[in-house]
PDB file of N, CA and C in Angstrom:
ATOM      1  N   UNK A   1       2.091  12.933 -17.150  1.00  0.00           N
ATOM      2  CA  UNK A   1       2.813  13.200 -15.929  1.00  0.00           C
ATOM      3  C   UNK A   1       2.174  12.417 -14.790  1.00  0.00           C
ATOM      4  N   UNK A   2       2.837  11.621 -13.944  1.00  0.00           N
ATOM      5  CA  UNK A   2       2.184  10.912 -12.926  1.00  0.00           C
ATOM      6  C   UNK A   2       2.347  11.973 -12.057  1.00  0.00           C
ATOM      7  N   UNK A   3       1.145  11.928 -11.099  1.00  0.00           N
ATOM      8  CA  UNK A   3       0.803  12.718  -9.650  1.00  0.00           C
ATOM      9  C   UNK A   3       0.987  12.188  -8.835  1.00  0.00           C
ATOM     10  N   UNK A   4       1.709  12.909  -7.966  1.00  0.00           N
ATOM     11  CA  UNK A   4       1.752  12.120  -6.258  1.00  0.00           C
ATOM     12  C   UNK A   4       0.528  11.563  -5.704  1.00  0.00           C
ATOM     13  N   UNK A   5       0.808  10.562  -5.116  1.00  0.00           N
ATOM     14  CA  UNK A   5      -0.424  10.098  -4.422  1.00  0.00           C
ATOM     15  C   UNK A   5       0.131  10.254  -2.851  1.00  0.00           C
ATOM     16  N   UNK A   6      -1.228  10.832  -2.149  1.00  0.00           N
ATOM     17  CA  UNK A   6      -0.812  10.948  -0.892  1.00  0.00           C
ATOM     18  C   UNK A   6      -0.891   9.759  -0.580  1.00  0.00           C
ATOM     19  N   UNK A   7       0.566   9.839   0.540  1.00  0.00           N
ATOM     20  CA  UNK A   7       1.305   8.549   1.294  1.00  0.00           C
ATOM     21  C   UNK A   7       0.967   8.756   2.856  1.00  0.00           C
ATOM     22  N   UNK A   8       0.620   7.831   2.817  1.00  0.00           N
ATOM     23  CA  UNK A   8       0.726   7.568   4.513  1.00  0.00           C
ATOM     24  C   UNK A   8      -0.844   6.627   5.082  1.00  0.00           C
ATOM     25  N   UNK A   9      -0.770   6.057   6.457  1.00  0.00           N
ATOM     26  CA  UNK A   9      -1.975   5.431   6.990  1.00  0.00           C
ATOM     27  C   UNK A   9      -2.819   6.287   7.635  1.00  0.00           C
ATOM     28  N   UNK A  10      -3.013   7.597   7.116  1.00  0.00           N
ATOM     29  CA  UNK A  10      -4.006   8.310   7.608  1.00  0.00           C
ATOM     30  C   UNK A  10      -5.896   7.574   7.555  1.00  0.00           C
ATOM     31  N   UNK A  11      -5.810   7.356   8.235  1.00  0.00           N
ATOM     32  CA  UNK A  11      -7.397   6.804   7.951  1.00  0.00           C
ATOM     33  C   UNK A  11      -8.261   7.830   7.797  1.00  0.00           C
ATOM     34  N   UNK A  12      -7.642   9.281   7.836  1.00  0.00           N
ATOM     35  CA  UNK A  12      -8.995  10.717   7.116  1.00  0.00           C
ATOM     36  C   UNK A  12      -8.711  10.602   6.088  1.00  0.00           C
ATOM     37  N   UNK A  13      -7.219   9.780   5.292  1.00  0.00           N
ATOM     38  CA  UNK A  13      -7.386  10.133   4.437  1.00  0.00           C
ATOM     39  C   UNK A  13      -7.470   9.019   3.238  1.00  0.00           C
ATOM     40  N   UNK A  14      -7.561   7.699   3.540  1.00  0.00           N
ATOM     41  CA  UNK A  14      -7.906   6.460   3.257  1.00  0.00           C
ATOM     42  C   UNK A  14      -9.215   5.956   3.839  1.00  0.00           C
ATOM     43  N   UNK A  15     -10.978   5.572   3.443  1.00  0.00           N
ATOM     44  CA  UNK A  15     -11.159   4.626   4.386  1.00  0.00           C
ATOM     45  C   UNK A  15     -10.806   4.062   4.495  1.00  0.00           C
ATOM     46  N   UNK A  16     -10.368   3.174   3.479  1.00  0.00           N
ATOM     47  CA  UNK A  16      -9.637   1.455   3.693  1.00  0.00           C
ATOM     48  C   UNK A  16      -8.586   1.343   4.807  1.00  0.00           C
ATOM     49  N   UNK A  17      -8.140   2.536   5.133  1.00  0.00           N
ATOM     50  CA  UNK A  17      -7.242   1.454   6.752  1.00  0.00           C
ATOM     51  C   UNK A  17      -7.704   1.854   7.382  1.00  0.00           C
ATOM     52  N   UNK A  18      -9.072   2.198   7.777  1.00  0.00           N
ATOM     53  CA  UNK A  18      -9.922   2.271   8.716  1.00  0.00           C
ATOM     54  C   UNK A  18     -10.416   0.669   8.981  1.00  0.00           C
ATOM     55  N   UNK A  19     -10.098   0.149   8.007  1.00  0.00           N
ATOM     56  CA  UNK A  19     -10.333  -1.628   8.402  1.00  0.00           C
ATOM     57  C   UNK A  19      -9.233  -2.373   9.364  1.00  0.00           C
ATOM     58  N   UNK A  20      -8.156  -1.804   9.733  1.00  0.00           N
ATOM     59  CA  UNK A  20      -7.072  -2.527   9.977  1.00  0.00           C
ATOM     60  C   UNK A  20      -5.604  -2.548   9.150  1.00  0.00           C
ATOM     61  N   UNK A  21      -6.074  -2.447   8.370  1.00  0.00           N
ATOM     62  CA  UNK A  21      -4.531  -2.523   7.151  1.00  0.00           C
ATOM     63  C   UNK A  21      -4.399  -0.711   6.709  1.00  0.00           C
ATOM     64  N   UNK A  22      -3.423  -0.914   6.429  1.00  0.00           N
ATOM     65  CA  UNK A  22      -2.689   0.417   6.378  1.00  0.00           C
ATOM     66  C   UNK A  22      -2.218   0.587   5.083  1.00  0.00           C
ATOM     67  N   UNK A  23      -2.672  -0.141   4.101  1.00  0.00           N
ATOM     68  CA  UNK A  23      -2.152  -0.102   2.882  1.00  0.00           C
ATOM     69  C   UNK A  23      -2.722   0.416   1.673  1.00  0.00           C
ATOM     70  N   UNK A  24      -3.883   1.117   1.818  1.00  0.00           N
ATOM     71  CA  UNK A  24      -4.401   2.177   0.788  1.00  0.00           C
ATOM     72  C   UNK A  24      -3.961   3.107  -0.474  1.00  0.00           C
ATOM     73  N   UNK A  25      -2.630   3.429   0.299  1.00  0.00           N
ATOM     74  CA  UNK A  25      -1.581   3.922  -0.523  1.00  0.00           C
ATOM     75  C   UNK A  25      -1.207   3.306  -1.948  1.00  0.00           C
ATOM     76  N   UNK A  26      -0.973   2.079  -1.370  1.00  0.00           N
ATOM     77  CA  UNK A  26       0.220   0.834  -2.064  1.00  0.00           C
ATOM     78  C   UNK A  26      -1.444   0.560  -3.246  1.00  0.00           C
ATOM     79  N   UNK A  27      -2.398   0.239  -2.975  1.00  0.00           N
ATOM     80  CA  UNK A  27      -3.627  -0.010  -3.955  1.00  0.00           C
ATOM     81  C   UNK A  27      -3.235   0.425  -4.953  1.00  0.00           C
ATOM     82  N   UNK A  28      -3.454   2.056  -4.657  1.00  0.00           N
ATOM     83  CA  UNK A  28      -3.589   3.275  -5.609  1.00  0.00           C
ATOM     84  C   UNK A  28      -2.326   3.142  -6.629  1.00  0.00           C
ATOM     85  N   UNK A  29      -0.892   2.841  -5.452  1.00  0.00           N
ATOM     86  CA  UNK A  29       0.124   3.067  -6.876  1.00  0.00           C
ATOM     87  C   UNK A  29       0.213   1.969  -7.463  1.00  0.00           C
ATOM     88  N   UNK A  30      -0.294   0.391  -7.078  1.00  0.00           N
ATOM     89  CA  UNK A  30      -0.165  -0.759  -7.931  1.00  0.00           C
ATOM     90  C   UNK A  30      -1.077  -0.716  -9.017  1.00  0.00           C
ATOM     91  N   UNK A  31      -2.173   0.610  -8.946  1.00  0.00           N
ATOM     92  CA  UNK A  31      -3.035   0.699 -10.196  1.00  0.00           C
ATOM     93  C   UNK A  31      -2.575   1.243 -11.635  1.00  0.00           C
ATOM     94  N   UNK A  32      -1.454   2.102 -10.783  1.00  0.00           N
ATOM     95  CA  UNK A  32      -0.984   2.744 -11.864  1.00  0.00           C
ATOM     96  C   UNK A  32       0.017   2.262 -12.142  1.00  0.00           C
ATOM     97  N   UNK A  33       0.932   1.552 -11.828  1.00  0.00           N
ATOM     98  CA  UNK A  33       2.027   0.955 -12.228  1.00  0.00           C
ATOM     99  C   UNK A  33       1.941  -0.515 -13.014  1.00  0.00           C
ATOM    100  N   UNK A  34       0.606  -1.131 -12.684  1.00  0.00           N
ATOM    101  CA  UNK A  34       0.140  -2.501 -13.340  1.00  0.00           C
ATOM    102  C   UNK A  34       0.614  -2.896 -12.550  1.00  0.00           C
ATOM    103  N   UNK A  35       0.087  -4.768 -13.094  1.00  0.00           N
ATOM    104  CA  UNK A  35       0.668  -5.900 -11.836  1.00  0.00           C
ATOM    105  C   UNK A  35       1.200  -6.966 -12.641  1.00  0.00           C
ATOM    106  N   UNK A  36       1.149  -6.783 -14.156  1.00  0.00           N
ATOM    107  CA  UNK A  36       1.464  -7.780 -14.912  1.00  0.00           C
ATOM    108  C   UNK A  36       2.141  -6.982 -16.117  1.00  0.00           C
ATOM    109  N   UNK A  37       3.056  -8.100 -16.945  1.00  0.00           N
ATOM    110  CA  UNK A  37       4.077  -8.077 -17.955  1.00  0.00           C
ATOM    111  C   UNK A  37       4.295  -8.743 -18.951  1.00  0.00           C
ATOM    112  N   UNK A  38       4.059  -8.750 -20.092  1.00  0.00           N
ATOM    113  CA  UNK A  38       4.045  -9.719 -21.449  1.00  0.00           C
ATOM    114  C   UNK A  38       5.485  -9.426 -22.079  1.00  0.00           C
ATOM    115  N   UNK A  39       6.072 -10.796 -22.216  1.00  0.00           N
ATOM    116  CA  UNK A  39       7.336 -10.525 -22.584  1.00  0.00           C
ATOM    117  C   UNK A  39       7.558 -11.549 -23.978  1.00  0.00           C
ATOM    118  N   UNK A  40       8.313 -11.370 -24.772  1.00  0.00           N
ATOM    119  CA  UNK A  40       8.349 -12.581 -26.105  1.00  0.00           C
ATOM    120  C   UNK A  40       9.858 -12.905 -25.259  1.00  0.00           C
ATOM    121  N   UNK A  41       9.742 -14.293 -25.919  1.00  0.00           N
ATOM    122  CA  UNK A  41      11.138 -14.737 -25.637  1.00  0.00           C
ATOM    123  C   UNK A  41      11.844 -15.452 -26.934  1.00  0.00           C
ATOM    124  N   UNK A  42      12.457 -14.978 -27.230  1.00  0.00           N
ATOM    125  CA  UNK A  42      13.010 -15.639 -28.868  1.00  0.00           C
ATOM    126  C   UNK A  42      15.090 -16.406 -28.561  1.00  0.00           C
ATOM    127  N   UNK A  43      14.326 -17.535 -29.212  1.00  0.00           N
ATOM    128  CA  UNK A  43      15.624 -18.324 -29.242  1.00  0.00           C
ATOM    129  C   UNK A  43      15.950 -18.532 -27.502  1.00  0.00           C
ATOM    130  N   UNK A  44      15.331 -18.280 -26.770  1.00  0.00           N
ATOM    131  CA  UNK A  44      15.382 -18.656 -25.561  1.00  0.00           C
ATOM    132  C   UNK A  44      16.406 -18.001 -24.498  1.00  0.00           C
ATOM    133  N   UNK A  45      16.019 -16.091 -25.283  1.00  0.00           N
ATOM    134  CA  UNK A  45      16.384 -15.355 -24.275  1.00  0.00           C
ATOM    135  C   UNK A  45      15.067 -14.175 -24.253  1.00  0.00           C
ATOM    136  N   UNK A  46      15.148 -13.234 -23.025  1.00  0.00           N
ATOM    137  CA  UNK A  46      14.037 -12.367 -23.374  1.00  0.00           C
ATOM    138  C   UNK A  46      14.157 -11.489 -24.124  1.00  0.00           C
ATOM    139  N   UNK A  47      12.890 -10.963 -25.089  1.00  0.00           N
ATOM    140  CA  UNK A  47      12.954 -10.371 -26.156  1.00  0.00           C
ATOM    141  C   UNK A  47      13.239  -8.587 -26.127  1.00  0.00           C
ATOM    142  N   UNK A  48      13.775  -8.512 -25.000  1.00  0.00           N
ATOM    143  CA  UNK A  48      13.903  -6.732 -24.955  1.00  0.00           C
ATOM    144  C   UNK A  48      14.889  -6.127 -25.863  1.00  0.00           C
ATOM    145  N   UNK A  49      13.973  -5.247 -26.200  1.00  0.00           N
ATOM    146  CA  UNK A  49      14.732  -3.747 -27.153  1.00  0.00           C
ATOM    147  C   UNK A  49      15.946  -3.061 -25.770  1.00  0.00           C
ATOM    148  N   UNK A  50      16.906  -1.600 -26.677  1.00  0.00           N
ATOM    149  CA  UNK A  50      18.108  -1.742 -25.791  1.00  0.00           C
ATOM    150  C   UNK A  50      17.642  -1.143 -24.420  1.00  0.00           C
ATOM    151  N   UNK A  51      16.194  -0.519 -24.870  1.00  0.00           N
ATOM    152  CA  UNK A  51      16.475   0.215 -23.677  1.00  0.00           C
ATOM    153  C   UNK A  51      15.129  -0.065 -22.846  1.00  0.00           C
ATOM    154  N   UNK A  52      14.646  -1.244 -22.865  1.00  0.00           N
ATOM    155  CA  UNK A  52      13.732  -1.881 -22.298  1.00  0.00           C
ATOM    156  C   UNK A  52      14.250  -2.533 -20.805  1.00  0.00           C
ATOM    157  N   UNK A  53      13.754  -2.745 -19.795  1.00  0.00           N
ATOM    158  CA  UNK A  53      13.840  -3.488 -18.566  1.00  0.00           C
ATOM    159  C   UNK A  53      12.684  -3.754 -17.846  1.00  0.00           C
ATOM    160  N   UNK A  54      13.123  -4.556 -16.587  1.00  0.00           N
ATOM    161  CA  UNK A  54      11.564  -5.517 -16.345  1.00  0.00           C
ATOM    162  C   UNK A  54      11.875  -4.686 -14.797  1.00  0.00           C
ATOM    163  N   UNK A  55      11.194  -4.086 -14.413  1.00  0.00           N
ATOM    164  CA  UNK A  55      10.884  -3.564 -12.690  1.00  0.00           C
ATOM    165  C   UNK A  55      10.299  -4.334 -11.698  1.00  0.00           C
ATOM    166  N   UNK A  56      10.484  -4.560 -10.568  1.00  0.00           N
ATOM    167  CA  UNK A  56       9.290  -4.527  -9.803  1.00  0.00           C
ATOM    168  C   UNK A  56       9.726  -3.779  -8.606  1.00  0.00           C
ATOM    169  N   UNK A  57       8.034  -3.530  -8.434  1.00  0.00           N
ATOM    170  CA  UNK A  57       7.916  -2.165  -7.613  1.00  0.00           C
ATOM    171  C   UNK A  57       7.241  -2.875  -6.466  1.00  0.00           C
ATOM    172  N   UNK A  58       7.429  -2.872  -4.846  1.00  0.00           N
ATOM    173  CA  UNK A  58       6.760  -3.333  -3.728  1.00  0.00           C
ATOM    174  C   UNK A  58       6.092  -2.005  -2.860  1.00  0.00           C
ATOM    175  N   UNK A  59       5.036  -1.348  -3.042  1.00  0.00           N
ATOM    176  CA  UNK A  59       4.595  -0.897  -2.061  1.00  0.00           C
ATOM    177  C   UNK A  59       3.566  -0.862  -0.947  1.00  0.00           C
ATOM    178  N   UNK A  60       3.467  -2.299  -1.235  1.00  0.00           N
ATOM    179  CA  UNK A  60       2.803  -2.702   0.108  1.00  0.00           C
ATOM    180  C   UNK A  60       3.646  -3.135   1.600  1.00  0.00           C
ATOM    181  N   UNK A  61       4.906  -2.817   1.257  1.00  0.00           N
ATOM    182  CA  UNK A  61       5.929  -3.716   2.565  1.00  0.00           C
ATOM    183  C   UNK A  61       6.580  -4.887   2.315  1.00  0.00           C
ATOM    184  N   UNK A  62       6.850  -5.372   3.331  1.00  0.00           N
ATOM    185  CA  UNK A  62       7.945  -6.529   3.235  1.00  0.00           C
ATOM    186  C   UNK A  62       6.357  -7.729   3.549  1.00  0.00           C
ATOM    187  N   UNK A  63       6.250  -8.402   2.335  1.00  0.00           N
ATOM    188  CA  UNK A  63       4.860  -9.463   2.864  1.00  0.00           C
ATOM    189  C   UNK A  63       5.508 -10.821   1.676  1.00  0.00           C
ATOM    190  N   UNK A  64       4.649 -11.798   2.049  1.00  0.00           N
ATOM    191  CA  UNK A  64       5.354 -13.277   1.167  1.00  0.00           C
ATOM    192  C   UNK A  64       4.292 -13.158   0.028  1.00  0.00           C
ATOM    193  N   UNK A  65       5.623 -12.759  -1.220  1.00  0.00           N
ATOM    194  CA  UNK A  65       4.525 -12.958  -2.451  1.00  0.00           C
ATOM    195  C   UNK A  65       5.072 -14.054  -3.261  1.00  0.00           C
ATOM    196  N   UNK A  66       4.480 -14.118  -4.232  1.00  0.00           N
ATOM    197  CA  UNK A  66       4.229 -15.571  -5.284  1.00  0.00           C
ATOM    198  C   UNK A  66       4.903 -14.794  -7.358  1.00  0.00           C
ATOM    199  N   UNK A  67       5.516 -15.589  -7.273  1.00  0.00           N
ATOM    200  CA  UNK A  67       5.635 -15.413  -9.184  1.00  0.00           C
ATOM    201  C   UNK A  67       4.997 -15.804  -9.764  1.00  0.00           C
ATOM    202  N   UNK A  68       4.067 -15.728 -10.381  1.00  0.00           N
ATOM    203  CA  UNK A  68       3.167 -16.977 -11.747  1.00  0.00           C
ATOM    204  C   UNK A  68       3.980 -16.503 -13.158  1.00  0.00           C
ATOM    205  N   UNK A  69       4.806 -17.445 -14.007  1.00  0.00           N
ATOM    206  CA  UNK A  69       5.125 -17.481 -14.610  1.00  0.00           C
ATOM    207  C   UNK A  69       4.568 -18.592 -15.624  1.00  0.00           C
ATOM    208  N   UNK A  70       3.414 -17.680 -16.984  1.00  0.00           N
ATOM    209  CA  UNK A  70       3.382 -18.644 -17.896  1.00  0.00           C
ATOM    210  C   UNK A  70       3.660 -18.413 -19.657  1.00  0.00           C
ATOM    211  N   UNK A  71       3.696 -19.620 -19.444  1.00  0.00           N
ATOM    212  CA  UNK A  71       4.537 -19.728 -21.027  1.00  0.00           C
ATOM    213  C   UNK A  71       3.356 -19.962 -22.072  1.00  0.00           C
ATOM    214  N   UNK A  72       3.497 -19.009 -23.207  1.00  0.00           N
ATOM    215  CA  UNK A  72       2.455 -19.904 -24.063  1.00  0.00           C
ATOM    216  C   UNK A  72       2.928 -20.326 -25.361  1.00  0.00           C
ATOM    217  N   UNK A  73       3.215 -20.616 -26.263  1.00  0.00           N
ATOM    218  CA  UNK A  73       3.600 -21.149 -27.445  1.00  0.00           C
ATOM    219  C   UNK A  73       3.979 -22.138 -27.697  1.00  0.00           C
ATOM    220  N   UNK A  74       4.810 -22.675 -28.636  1.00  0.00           N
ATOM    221  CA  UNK A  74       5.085 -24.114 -28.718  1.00  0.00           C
ATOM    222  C   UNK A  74       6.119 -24.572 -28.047  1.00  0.00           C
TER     223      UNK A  74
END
């Protein structure tokens, strides 16, 4: 069962936005949610079962992020 994590920029209840950033929260749930995804790709579509799907979750805000997409096989 996942547990709530308290939300918000409380700095009693985060140190970390006692630095300036307010994002303590967003840490905690990107720990538990992961930050990465291994996918097979066969015949040159992705390899998901029926009831598989790919998420992404933002809870750090609206900020400029990056994809790294790599391939390994032949």
């Amino acid at each position: 069962m996942l547990h709530r994590l308290p939300c918000g920029a409380s700095p009693q209840r985060y140190a970390h936005n006692r630095t300036g950033e307010e994002n303590a929260d967003a840490h905690h749930k990107r720990q538990i949610m992961g930050r990465e995804v291994v996918i097979a790709i066969t015949k040159g579509k992705l390899h998901l079962g029926p009831w598989e799907h790919i998420f992404y979750y933002e809870f750090d805000g609206r900020r400029r992020k990056r994809v790294l997409v790599k391939i390994i096989g032949e």
